[in-house]
C-alpha atoms as a PDB file:
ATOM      1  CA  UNK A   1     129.595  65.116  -7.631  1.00  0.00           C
ATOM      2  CA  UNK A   2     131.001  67.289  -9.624  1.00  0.00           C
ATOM      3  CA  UNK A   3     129.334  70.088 -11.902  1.00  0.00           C
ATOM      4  CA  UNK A   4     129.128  73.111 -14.014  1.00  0.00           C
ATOM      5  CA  UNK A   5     128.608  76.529 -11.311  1.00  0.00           C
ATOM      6  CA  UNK A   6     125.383  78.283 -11.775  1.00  0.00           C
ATOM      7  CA  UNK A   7     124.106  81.587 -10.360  1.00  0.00           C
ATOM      8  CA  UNK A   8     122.835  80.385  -7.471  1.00  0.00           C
ATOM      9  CA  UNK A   9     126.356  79.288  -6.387  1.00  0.00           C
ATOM     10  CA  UNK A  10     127.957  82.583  -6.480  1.00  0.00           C
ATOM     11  CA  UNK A  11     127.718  82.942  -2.768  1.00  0.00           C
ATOM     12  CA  UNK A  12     129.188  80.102  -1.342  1.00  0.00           C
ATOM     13  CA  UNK A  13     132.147  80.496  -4.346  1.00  0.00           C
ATOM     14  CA  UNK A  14     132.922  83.677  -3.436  1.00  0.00           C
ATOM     15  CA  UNK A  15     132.488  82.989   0.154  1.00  0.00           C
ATOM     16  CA  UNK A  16     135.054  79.559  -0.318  1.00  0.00           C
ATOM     17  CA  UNK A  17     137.384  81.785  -1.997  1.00  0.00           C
ATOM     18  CA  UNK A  18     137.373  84.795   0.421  1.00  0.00           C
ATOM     19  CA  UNK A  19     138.130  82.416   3.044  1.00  0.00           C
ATOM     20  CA  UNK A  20     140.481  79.819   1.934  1.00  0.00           C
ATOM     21  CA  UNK A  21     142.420  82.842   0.440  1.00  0.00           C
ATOM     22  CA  UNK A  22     142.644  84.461   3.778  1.00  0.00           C
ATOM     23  CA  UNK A  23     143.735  80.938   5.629  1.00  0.00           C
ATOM     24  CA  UNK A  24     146.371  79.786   2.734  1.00  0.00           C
ATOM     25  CA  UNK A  25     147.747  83.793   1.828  1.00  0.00           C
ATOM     26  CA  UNK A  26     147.668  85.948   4.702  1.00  0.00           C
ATOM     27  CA  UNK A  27     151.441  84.534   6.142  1.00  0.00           C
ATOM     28  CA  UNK A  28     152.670  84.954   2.941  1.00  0.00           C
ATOM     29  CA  UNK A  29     151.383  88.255   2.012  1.00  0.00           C
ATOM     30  CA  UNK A  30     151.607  89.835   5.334  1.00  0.00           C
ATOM     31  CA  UNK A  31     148.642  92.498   3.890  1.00  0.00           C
ATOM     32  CA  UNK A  32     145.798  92.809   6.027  1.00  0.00           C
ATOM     33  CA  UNK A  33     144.206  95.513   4.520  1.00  0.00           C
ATOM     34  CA  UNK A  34     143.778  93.391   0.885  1.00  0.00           C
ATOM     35  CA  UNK A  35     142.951  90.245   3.505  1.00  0.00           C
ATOM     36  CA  UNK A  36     140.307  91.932   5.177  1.00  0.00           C
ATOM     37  CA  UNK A  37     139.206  94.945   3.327  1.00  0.00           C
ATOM     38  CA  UNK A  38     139.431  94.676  -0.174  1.00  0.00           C
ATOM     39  CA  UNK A  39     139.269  90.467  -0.174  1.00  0.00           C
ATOM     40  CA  UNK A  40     135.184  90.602   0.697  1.00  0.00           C
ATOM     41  CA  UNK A  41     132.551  88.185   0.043  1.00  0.00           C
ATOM     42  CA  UNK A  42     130.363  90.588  -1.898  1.00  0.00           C
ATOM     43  CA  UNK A  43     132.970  92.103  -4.077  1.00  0.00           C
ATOM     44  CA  UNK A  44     134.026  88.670  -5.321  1.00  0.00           C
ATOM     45  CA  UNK A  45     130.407  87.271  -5.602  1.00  0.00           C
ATOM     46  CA  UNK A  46     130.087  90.344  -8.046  1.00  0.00           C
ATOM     47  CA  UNK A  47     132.783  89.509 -10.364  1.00  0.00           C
ATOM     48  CA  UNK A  48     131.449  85.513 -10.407  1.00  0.00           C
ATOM     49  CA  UNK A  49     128.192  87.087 -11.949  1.00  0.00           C
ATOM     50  CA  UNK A  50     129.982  87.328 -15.226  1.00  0.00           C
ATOM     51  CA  UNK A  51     128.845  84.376 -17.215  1.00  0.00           C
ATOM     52  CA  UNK A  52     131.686  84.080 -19.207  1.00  0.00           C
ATOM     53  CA  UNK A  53     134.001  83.767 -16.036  1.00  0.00           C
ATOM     54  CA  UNK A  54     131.103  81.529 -14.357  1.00  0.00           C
ATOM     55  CA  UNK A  55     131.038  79.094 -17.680  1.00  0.00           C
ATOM     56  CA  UNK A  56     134.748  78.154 -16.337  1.00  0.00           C
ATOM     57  CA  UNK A  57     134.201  77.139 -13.175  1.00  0.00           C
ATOM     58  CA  UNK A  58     133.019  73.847 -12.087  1.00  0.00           C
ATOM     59  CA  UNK A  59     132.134  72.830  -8.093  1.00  0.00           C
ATOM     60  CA  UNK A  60     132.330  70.101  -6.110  1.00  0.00           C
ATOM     61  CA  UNK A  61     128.443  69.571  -4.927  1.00  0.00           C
ATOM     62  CA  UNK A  62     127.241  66.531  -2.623  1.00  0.00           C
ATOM     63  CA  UNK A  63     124.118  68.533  -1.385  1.00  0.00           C
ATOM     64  CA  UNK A  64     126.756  71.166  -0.075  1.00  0.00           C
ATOM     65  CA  UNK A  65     129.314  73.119  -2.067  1.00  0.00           C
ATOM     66  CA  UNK A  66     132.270  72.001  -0.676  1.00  0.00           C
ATOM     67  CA  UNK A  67     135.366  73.099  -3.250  1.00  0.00           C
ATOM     68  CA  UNK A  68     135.878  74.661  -7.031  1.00  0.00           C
ATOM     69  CA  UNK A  69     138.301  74.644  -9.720  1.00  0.00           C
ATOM     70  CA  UNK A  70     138.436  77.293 -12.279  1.00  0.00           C
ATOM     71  CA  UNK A  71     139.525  76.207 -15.504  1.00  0.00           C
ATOM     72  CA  UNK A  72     141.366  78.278 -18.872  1.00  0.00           C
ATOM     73  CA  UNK A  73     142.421  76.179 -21.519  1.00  0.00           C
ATOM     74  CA  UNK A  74     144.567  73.570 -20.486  1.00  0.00           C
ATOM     75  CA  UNK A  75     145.277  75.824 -17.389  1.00  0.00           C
ATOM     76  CA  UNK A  76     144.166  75.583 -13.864  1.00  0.00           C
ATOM     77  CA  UNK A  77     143.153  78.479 -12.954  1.00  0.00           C
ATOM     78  CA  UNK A  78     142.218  78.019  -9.429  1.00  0.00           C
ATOM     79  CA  UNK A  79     141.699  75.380  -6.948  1.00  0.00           C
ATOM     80  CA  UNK A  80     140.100  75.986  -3.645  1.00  0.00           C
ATOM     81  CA  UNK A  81     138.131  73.344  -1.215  1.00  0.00           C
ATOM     82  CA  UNK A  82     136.635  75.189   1.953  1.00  0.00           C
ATOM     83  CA  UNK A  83     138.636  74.469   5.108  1.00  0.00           C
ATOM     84  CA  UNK A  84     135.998  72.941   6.500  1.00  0.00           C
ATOM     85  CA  UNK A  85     135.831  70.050   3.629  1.00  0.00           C
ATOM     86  CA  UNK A  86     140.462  70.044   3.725  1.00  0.00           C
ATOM     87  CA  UNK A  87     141.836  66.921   3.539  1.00  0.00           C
ATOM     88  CA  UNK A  88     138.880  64.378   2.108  1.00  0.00           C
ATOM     89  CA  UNK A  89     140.135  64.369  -1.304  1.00  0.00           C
ATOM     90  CA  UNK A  90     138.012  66.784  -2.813  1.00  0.00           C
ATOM     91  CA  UNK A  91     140.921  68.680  -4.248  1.00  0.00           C
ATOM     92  CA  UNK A  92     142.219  65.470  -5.797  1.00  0.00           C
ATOM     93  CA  UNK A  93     139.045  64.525  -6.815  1.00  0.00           C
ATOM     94  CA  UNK A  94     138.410  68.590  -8.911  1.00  0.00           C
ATOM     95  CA  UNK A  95     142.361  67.812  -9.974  1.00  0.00           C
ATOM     96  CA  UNK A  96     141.420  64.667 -12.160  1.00  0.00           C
ATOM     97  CA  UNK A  97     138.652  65.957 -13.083  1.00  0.00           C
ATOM     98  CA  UNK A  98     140.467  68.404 -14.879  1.00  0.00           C
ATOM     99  CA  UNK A  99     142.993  66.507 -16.570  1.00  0.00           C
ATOM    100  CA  UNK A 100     140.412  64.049 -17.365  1.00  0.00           C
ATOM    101  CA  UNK A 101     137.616  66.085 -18.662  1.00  0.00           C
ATOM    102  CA  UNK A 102     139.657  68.816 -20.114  1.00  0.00           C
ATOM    103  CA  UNK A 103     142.965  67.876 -20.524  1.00  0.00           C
ATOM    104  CA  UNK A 104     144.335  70.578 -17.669  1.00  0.00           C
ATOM    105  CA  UNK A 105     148.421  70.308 -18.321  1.00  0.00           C
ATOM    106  CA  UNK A 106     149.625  73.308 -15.843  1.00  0.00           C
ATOM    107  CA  UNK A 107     149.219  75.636 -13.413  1.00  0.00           C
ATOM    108  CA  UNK A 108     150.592  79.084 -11.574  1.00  0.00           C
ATOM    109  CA  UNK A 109     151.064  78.686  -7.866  1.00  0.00           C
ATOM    110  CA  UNK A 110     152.508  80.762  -5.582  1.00  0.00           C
ATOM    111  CA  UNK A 111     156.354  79.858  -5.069  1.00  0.00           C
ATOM    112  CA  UNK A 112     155.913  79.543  -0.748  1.00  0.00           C
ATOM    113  CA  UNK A 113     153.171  77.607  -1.140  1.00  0.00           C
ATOM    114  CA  UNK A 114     154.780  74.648  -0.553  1.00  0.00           C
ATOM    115  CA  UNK A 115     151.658  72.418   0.579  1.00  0.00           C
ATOM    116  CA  UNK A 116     150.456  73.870  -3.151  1.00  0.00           C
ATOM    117  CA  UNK A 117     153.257  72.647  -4.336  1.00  0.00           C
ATOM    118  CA  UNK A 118     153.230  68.818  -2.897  1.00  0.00           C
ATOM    119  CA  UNK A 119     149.591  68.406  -4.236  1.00  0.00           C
ATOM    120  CA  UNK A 120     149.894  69.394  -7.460  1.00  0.00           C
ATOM    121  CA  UNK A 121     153.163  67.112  -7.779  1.00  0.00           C
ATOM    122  CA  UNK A 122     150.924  63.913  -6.306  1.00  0.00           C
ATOM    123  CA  UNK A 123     149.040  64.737  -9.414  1.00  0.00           C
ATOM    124  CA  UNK A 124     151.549  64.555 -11.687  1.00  0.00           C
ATOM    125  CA  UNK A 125     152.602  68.110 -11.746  1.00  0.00           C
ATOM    126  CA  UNK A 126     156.735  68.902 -11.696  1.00  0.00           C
ATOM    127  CA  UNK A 127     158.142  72.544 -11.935  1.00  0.00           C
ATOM    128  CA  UNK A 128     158.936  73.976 -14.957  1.00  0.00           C
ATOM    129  CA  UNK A 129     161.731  76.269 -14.342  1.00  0.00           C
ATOM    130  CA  UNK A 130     159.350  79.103 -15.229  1.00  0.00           C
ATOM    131  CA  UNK A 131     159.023  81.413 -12.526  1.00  0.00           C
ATOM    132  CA  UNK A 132     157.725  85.476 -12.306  1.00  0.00           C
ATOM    133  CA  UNK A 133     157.146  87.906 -10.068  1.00  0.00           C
ATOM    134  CA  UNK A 134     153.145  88.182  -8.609  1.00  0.00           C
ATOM    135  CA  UNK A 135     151.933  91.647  -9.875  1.00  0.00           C
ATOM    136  CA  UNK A 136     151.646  94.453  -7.300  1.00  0.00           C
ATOM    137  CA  UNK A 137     153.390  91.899  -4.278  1.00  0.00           C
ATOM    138  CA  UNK A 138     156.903  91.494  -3.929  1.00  0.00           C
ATOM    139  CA  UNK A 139     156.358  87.349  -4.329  1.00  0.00           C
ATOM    140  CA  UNK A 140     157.126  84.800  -6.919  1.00  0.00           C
ATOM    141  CA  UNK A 141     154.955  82.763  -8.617  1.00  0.00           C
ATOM    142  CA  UNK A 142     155.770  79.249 -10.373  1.00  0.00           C
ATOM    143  CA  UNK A 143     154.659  76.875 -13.053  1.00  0.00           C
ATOM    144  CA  UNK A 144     154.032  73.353 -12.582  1.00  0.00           C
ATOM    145  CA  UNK A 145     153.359  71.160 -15.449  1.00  0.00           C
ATOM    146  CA  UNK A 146     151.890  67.516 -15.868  1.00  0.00           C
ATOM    147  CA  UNK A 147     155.131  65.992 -16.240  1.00  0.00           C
ATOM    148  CA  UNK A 148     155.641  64.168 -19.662  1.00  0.00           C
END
């Protein structure tokens, strides 16, 4: 089932994200020291207390919370399912959500990652031709769009 985040879900966000973040970023970024010193469960729990940035998220619950999307507008902000829960169809299942519910036409994903990439286009998603640099890293971001 899917559902709006509350407060009492901060942990295991933060704790999906810190994770999943780690798994799918590390061979990109190469950066231990943001992978494993300033990318910490507690630090990211803290920012998730902000209601306003809480209000955006919504979770994928079936007695465990097992994946999140973070929505902006017709933008998808982030989409993360724990490892644990990869491959079930969770992330498919948050994806249509969002273009059901709220209309989600396009996101930002890191340009090397490809298996990023290859969901989002099984969704409906093509690239853009927009592409920018990641602040602070020396990586590339790109836009994929629901294609018309």
């Amino acid at each position: 089932m899917i559902r709006k985040a509350k407060p009492k879900d901060i942990s295991r966000i933060a704790e999906i994200l810190v994770f999943t973040k780690r798994i799918k970023y590390r061979s990109i970024f190469n950066n231990d020291e943001y992978s494993f010193n300033e990318l910490q469960v507690i630090k990211v729990a803290d920012e998730f207390k902000n209601p306003e940035l809480l209000d955006k998220v919504w979770i994928y619950d079936d007695g465990i919370v097992k994946g999140l999307i973070h929505l902006e507008g017709k933008e998808i902000v982030e989409l993360y399912v724990d490892f644990f829960f990869w491959k079930e169809g969770i992330g498919s299942e948050l994806v249509e959500f969002a273009k059901e519910k709220f209309d989600a036409k396009f996101v930002w994903t890191l340009e090397k990652n490809e298996d990023a990439i290859r969901f989002y286009e099984a969704h409906g998603f093509k690239f853009n031709g927009k592409r920018q640099s990641e602040e602070g890293t020396p990586e590339y971001i790109v836009m994929l769009e629901i294609d018309k």
